[in-house]
N, C-alpha and C. Protein backbone atom coordinates (compact mmCIF):
# COMPACT_ATOMS: atom_id res chain seq x y z
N UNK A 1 15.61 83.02 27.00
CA UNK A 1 16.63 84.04 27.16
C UNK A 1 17.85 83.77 26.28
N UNK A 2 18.40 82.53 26.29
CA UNK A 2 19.67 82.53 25.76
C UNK A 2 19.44 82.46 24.03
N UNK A 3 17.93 82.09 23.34
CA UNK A 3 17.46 82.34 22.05
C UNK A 3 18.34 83.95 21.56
N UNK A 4 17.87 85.40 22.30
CA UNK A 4 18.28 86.17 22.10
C UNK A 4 19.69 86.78 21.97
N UNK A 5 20.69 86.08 22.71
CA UNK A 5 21.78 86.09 22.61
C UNK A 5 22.34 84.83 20.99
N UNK A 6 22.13 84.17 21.29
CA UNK A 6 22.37 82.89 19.87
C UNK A 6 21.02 82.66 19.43
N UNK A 7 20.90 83.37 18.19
CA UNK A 7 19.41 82.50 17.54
C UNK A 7 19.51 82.00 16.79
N UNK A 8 18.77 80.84 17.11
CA UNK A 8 18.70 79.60 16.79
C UNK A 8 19.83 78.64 16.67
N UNK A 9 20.47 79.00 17.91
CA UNK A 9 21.57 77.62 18.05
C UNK A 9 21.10 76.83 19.47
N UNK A 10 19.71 77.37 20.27
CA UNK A 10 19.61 76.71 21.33
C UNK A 10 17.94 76.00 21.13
N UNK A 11 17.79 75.52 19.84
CA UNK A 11 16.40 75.17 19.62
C UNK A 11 16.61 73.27 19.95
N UNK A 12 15.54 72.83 20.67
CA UNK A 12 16.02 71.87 21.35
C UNK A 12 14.38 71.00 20.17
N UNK A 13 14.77 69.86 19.86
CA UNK A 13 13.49 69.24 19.34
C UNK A 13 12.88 68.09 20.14
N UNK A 14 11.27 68.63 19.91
CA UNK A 14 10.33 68.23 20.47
C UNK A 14 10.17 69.22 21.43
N UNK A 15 9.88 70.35 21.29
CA UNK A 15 9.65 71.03 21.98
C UNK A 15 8.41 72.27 21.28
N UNK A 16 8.03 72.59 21.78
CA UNK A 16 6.84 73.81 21.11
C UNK A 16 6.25 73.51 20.11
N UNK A 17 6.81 73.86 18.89
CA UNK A 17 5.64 74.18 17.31
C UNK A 17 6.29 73.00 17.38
N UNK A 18 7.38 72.21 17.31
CA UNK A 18 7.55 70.67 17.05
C UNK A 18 6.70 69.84 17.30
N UNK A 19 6.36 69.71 18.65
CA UNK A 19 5.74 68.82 19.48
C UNK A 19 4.11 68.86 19.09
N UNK A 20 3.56 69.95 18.83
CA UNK A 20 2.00 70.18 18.85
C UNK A 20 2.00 70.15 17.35
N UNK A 21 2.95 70.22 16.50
CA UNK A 21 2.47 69.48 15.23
C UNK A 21 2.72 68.04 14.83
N UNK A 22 3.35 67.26 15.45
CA UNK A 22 3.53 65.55 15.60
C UNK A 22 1.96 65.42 16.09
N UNK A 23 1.12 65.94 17.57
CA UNK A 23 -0.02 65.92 17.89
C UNK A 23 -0.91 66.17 16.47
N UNK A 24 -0.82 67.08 16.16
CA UNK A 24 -2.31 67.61 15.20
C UNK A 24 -1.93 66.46 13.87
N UNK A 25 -1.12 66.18 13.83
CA UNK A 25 -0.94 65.00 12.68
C UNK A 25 -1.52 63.80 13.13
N UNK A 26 -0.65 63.37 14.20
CA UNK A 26 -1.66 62.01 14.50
C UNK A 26 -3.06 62.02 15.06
N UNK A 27 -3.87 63.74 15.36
CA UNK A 27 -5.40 63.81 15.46
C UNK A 27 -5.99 63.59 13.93
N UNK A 28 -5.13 63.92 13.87
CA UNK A 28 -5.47 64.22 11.74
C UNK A 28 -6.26 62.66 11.07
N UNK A 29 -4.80 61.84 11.47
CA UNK A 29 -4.93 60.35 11.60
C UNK A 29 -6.12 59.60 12.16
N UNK A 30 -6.24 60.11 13.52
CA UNK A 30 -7.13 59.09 13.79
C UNK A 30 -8.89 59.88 13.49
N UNK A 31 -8.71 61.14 13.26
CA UNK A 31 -10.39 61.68 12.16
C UNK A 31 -10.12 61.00 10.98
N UNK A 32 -9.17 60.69 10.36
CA UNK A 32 -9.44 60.08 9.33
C UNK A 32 -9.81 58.73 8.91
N UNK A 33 -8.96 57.73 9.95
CA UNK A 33 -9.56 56.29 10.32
C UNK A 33 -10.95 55.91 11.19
N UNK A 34 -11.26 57.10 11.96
CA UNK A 34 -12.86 57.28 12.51
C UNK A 34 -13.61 57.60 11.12
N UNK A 35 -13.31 58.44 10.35
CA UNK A 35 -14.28 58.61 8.71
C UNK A 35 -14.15 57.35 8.04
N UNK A 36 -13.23 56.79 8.29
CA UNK A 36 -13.36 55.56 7.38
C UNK A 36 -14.22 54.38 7.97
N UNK A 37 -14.06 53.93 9.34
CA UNK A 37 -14.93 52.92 10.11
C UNK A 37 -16.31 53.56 9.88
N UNK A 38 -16.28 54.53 10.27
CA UNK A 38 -17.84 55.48 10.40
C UNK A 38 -18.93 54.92 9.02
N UNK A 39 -17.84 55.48 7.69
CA UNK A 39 -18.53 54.83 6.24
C UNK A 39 -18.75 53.13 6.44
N UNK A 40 -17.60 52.45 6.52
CA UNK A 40 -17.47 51.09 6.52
C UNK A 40 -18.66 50.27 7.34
N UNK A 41 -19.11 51.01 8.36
CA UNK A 41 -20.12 50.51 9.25
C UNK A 41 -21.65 51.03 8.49
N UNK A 42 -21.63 51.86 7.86
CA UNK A 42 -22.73 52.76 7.42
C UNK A 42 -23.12 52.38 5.82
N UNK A 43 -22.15 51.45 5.21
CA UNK A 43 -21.95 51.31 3.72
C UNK A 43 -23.57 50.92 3.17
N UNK A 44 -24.50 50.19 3.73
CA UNK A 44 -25.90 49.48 3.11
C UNK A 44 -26.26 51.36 3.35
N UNK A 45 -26.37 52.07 4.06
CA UNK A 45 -27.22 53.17 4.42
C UNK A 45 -26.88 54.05 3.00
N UNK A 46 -25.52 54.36 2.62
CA UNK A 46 -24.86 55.28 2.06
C UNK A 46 -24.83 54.75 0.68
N UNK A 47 -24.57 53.81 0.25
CA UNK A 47 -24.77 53.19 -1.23
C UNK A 47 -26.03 53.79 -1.84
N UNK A 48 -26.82 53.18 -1.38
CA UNK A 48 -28.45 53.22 -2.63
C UNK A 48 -28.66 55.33 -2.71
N UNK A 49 -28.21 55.66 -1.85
CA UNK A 49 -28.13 57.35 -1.64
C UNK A 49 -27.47 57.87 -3.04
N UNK A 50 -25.78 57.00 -3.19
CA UNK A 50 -25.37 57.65 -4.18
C UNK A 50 -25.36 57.03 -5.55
N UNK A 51 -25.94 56.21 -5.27
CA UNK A 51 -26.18 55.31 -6.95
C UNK A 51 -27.01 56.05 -7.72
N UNK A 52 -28.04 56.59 -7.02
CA UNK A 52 -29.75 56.54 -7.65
C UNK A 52 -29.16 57.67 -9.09
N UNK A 53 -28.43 59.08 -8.69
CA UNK A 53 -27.95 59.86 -9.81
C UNK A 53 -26.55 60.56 -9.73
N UNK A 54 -25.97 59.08 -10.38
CA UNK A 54 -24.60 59.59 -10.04
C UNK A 54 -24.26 61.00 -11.10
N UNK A 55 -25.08 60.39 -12.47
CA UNK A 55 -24.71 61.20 -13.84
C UNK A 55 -24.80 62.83 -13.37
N UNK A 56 -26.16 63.03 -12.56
CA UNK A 56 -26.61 64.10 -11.94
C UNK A 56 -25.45 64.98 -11.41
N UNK A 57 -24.73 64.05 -10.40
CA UNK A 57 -23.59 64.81 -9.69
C UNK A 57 -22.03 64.89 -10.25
N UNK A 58 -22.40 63.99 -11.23
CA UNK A 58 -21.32 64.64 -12.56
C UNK A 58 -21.46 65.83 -13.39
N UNK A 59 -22.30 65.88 -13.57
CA UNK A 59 -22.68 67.00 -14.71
C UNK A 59 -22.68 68.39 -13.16
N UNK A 60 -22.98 68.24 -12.11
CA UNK A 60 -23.51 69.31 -11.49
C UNK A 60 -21.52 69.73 -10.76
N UNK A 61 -20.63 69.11 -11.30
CA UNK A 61 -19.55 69.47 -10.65
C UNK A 61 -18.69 69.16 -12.10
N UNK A 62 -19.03 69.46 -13.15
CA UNK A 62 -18.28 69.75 -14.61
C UNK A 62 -19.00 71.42 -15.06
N UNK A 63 -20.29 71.72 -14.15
CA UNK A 63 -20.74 72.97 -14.17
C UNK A 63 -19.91 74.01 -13.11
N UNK A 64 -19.57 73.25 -12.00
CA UNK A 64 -19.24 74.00 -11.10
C UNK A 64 -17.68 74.20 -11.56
N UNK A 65 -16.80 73.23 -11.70
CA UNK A 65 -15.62 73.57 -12.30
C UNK A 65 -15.64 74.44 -13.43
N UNK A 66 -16.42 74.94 -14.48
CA UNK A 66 -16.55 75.10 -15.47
C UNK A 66 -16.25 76.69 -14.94
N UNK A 67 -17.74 76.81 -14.62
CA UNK A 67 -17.92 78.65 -14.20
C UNK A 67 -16.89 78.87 -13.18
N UNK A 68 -16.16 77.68 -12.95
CA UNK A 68 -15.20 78.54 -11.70
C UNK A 68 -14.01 78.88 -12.45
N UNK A 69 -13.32 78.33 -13.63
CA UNK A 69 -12.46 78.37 -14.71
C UNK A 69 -12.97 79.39 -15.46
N UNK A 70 -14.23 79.34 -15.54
CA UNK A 70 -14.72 81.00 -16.76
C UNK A 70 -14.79 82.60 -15.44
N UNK A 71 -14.52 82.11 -13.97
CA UNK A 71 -14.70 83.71 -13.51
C UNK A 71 -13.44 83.50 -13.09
N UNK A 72 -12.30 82.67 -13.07
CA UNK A 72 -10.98 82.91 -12.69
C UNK A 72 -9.88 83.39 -13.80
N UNK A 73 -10.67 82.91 -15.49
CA UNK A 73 -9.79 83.71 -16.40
C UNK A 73 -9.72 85.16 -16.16
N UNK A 74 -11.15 85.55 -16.41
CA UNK A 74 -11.25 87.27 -16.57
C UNK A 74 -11.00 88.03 -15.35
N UNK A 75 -11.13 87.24 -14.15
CA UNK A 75 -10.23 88.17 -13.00
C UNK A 75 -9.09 87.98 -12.86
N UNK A 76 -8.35 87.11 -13.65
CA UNK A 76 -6.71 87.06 -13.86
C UNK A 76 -6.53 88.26 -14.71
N UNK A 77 -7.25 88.17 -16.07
CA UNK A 77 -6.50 89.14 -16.34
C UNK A 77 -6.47 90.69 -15.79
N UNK A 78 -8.08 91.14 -15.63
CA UNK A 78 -8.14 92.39 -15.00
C UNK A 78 -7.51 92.28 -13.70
N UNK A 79 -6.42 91.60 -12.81
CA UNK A 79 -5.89 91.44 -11.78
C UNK A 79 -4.53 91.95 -12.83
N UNK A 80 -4.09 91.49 -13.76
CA UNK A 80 -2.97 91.79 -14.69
C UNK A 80 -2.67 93.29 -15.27
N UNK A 81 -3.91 93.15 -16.01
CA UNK A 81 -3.76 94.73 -16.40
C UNK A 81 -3.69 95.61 -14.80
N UNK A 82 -4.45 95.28 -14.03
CA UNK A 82 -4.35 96.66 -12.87
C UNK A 82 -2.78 96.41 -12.30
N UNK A 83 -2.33 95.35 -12.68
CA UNK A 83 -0.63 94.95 -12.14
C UNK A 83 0.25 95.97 -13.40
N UNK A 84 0.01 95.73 -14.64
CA UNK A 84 0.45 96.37 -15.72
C UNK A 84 0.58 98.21 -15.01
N UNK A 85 -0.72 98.76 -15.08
CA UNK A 85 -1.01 100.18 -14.77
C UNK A 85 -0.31 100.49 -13.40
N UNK A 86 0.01 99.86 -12.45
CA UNK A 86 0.82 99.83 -10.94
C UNK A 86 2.15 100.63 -11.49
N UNK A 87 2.89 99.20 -12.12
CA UNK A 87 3.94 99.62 -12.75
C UNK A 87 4.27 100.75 -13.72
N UNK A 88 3.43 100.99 -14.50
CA UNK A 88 3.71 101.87 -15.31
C UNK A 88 3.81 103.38 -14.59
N UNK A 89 2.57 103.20 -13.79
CA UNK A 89 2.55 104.93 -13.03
C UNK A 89 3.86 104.86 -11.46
N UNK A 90 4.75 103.81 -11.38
CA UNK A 90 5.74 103.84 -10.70
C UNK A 90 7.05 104.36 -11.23
């Protein structure tokens, strides 16, 4: 109630969107130190997996960056020109 009369002179911290984002940070934290033990415990399983072709998954993500850089030029620009024609007929 008193928000509506003074806003934002009665915002008190740790309270609401404060409080539940300190939470989702330190959940954040501890998925991320569970991904790390998880590998660390798993390392003999997960090694020989990614050795065998690493070159493989280089080349297969210098393709994927590639075509994603060749369909983001030409829809920049036809995103441009239809920005150009907006303006002009305004």
């Amino acid at each position: 109630m008193p928000e509506c009369c003074l806003p934002g002179s009665c915002r008190i911290l740790g309270r609401g969107p404060q409080l539940s984002r300190v939470f989702l940070v330190l959940c954040t934290l501890a998925q991320l130190e569970a991904v790390v033990l998880d590998y660390e415990a798993r390392r003999p399983t997960f090694e020989p997996l990614h050795s065998r072709w690493p070159h493989s998954f280089s080349g297969l993500f210098l393709l994927t960056a590639g075509s994603s850089i060749l369909t983001a030029f030409p829809l920049s620009q036809l995103v441009q020109r239809k920005l150009d024609l907006d303006q002009k007929t305004q």
